[in-house]
Protein backbone atom coordinates (compact mmCIF):
# COMPACT_ATOMS: atom_id res chain seq x y z
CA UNK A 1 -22.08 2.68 163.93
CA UNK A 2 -18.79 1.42 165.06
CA UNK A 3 -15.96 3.82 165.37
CA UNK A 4 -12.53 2.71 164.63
CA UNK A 5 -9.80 4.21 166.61
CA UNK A 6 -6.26 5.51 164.77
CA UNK A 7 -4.55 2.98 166.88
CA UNK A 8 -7.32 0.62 166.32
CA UNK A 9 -6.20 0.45 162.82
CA UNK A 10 -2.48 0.15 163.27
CA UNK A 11 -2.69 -2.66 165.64
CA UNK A 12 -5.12 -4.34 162.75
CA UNK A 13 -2.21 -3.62 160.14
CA UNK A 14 0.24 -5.25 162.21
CA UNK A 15 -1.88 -8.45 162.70
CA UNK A 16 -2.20 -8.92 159.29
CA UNK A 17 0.08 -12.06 158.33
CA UNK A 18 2.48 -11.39 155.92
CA UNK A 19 2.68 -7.48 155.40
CA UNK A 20 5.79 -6.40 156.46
CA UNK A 21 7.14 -8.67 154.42
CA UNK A 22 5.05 -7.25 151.35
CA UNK A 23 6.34 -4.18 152.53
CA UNK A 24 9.51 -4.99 152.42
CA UNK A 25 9.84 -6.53 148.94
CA UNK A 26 8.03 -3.63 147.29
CA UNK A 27 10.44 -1.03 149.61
CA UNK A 28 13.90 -2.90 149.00
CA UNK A 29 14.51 -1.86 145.80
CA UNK A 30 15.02 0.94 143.85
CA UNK A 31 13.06 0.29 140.81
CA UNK A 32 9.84 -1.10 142.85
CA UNK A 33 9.52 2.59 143.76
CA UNK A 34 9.55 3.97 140.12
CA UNK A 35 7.37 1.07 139.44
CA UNK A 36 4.89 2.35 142.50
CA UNK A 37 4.77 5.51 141.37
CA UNK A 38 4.02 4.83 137.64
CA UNK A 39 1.23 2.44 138.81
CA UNK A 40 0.10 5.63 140.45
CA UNK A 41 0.35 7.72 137.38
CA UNK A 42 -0.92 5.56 135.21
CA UNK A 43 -4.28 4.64 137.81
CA UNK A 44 -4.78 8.61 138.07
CA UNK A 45 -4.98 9.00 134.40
CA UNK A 46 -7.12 6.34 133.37
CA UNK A 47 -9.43 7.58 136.36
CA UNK A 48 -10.67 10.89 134.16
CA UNK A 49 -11.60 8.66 130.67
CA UNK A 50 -13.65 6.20 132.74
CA UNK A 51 -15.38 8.93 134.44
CA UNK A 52 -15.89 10.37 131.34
CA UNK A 53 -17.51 6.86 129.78
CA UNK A 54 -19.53 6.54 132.51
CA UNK A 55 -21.29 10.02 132.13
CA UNK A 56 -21.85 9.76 128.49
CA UNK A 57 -23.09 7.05 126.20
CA UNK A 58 -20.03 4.70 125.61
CA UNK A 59 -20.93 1.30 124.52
CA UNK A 60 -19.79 -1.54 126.64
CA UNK A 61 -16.89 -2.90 124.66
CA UNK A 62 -15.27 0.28 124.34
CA UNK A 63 -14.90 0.68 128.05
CA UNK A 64 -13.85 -3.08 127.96
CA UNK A 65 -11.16 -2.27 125.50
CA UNK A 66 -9.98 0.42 127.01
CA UNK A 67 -9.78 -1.70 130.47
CA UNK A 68 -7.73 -4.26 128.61
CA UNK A 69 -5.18 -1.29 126.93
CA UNK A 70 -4.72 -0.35 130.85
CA UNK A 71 -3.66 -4.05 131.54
CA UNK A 72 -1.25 -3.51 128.90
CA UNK A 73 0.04 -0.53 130.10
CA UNK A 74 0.75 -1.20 133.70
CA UNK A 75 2.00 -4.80 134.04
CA UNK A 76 4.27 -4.79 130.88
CA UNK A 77 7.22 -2.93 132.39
CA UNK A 78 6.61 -4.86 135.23
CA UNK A 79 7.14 -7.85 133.70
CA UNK A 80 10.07 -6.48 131.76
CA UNK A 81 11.72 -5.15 135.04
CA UNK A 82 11.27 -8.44 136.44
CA UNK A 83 12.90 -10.63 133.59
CA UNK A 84 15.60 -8.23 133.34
CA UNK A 85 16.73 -9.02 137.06
């Protein structure tokens, strides 16, 4: 098994074309951060209800639906912080 070294993995990072300026469009404004950290909140909570389909006997389309009301939910207010600017 290969072993990947901490500075293995930074020096990987850095190769990668384009990231810090990703980074630095996410980082540059104030808003992208709120944005960020509802993405996070809103991944973390849908986490427990999928776990929950997937352990019990939820029929397809319900999980489906439920994917699509998550769609919804996250890239809305993106879209409206991005029109508004």
């Amino acid at each position: 098994m290969c072993k990947i070294k901490k500075d293995d993995f930074f020096l990987y990072i850095d190769a990668l074309p384009n990231f810090d300026r990703v980074m630095n469009f996410v980082f540059e404004d104030k808003q992208r951060y709120y944005l960020c950290g509802y993405w996070i909140f809103v991944i973390s909570t849908a986490i427990i209800p999928l776990y929950m389909a997937k352990s019990t006997k939820i029929e397809t389309i319900m999980v489906r639906k439920f994917f699509h009301l998550m769609v919804v939910v996250m890239f809305v207010p993106a879209l409206f912080f991005q029109v508004s600017k």
